[in-house]
C-alpha atoms as a PDB file:
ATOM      1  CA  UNK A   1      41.596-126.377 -42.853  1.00  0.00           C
ATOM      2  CA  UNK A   2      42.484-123.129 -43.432  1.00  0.00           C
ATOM      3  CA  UNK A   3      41.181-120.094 -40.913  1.00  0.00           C
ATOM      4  CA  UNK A   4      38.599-118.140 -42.315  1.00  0.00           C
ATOM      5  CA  UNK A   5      39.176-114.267 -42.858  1.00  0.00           C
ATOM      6  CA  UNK A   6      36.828-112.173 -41.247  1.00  0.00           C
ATOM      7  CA  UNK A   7      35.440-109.645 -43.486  1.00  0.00           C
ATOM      8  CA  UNK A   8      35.557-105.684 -42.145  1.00  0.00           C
ATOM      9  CA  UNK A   9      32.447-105.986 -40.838  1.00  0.00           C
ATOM     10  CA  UNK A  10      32.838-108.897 -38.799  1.00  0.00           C
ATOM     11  CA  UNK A  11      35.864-107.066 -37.487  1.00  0.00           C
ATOM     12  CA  UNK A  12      34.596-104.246 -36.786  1.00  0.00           C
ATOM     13  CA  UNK A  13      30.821-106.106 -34.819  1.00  0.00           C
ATOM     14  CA  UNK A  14      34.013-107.814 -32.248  1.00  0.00           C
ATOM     15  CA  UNK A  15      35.689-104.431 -31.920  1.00  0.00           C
ATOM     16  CA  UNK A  16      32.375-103.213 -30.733  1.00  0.00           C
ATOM     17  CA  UNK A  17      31.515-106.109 -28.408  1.00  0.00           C
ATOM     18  CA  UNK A  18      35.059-105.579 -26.802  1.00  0.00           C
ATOM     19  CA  UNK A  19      35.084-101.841 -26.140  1.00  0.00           C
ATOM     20  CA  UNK A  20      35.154-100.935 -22.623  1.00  0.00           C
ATOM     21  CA  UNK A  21      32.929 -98.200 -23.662  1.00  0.00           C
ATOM     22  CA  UNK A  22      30.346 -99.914 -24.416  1.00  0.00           C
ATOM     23  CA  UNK A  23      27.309 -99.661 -22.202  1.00  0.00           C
ATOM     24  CA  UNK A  24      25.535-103.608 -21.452  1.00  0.00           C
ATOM     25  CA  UNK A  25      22.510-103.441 -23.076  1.00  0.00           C
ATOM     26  CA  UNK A  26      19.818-103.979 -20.135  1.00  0.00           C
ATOM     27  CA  UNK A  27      21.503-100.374 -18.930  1.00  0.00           C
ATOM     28  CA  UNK A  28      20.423 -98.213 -21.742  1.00  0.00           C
ATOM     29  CA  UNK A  29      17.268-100.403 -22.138  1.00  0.00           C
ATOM     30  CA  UNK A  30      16.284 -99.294 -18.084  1.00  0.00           C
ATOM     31  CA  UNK A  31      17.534 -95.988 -18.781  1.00  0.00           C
ATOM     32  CA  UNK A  32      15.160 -95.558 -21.783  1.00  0.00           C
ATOM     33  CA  UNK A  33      12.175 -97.096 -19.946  1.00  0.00           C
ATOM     34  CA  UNK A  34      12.758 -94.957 -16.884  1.00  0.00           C
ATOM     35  CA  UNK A  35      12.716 -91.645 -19.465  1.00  0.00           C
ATOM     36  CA  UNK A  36       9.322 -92.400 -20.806  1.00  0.00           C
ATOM     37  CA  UNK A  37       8.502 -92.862 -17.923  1.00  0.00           C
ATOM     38  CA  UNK A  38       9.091 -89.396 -16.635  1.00  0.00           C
ATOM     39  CA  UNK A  39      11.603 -91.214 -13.901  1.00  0.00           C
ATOM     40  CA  UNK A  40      14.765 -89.369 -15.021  1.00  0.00           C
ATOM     41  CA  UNK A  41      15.492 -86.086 -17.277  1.00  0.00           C
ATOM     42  CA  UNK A  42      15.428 -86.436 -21.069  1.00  0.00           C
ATOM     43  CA  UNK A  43      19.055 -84.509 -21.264  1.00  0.00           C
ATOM     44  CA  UNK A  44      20.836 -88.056 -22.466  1.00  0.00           C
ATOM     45  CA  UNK A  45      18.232 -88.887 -24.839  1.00  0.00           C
ATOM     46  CA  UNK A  46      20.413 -87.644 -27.513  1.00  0.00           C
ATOM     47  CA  UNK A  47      23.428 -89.878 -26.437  1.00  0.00           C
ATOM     48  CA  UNK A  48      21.269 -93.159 -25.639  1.00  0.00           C
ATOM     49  CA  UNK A  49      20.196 -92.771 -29.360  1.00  0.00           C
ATOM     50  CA  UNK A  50      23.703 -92.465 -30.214  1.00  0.00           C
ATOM     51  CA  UNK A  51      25.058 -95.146 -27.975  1.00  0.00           C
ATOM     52  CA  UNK A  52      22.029 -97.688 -29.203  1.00  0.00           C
ATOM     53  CA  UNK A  53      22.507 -97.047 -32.623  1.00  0.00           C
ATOM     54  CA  UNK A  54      26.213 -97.689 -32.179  1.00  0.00           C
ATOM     55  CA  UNK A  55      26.640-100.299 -30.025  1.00  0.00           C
ATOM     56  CA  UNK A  56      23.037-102.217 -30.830  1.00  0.00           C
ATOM     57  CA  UNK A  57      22.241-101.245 -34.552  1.00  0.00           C
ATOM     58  CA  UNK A  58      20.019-104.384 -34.919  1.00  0.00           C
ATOM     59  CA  UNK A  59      18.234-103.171 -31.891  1.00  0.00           C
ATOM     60  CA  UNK A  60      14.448-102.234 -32.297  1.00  0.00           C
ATOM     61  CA  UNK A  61      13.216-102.113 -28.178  1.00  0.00           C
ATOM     62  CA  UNK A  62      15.318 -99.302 -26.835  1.00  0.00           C
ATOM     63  CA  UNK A  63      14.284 -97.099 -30.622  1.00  0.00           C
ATOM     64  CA  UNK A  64      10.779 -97.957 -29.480  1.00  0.00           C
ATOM     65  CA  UNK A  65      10.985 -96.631 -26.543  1.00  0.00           C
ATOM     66  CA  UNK A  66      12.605 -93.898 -27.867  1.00  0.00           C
ATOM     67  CA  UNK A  67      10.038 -93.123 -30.613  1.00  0.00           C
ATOM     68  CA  UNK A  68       7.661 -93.375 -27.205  1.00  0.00           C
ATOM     69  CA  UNK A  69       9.098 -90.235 -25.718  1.00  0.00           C
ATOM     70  CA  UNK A  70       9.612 -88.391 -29.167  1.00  0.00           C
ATOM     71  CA  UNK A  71       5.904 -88.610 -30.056  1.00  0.00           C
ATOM     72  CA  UNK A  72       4.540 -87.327 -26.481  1.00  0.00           C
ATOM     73  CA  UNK A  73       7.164 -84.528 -26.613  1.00  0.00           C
ATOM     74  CA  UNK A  74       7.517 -81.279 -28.172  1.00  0.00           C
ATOM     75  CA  UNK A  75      10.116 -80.117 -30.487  1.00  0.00           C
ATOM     76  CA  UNK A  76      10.601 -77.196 -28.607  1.00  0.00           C
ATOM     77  CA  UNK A  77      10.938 -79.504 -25.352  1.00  0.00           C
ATOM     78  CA  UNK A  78      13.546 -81.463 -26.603  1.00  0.00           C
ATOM     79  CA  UNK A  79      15.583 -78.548 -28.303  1.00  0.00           C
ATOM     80  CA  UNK A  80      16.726 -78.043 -24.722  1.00  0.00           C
ATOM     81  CA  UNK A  81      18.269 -81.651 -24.941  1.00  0.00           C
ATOM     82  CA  UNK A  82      19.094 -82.318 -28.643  1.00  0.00           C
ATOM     83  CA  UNK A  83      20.719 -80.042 -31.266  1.00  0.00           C
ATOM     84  CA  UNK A  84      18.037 -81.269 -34.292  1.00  0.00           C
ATOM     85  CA  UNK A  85      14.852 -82.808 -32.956  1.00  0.00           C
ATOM     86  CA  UNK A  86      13.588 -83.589 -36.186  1.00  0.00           C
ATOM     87  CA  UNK A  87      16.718 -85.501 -37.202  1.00  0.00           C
ATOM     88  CA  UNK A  88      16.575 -87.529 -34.003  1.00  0.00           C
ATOM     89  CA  UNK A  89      13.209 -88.335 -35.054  1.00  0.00           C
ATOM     90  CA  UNK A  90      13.531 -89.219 -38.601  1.00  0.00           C
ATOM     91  CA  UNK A  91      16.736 -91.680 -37.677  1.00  0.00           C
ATOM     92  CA  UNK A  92      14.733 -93.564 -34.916  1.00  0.00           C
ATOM     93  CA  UNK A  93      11.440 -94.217 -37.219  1.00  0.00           C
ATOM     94  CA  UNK A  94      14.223 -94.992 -39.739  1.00  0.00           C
ATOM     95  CA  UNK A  95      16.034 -97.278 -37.308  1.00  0.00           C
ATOM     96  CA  UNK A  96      12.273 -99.055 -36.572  1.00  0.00           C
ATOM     97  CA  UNK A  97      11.444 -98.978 -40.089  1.00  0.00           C
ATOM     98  CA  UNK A  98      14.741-101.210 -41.085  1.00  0.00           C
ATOM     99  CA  UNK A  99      14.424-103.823 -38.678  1.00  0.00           C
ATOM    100  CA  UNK A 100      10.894-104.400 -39.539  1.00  0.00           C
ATOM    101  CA  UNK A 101      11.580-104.580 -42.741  1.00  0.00           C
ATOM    102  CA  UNK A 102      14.630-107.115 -42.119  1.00  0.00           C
ATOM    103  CA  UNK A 103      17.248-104.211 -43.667  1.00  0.00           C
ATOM    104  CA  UNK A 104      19.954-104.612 -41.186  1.00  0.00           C
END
């Protein structure tokens, strides 16, 4: 039969999955687990959101962790690592908040 066309979005999930940029998952996961735990510095926390929420949007385990380190830290604190604190924070409870409630 005839192939079936992939819609944009489809396209755009194997574009993803193909970049060489693209950190493997169990990386950032470790990396995030070895933040809360006080085992590395907080300055990427800004980019392993970024990188999760690009790479893994259906992701809710590296968020969680995440949402870990945002609630024991100051926004002051992380103002030293992330231009808008409060932003980082709204997107990860947002990014929690969809996949619990199956919206992505």
């Amino acid at each position: 039969g005839p192939k079936k066309e992939l819609t944009p979005e489809q396209k755009k999930t194997i574009a993803k999955k193909r970049d060489p940029r693209r950190p493997p998952w169990p990386l950032l996961h470790q990396r995030a687990v070895f933040m809360r735990e006080g085992k590395v510095s907080h300055e990427d926390i800004g980019l392993l959101w970024e990188q999760t929420k690009f790479y893994y949007p259906h992701d809710w385990l590296i968020p969680l962790e995440i949402a870990q380190i945002l609630k024991f830290s100051s926004g002051v604190y992380l103002s030293a690592y992330v231009a808008d604190p409060e932003k980082l924070r709204k997107e990860v409870m947002g990014q929690l908040l969809n996949v619990k409630y199956g919206r992505i």
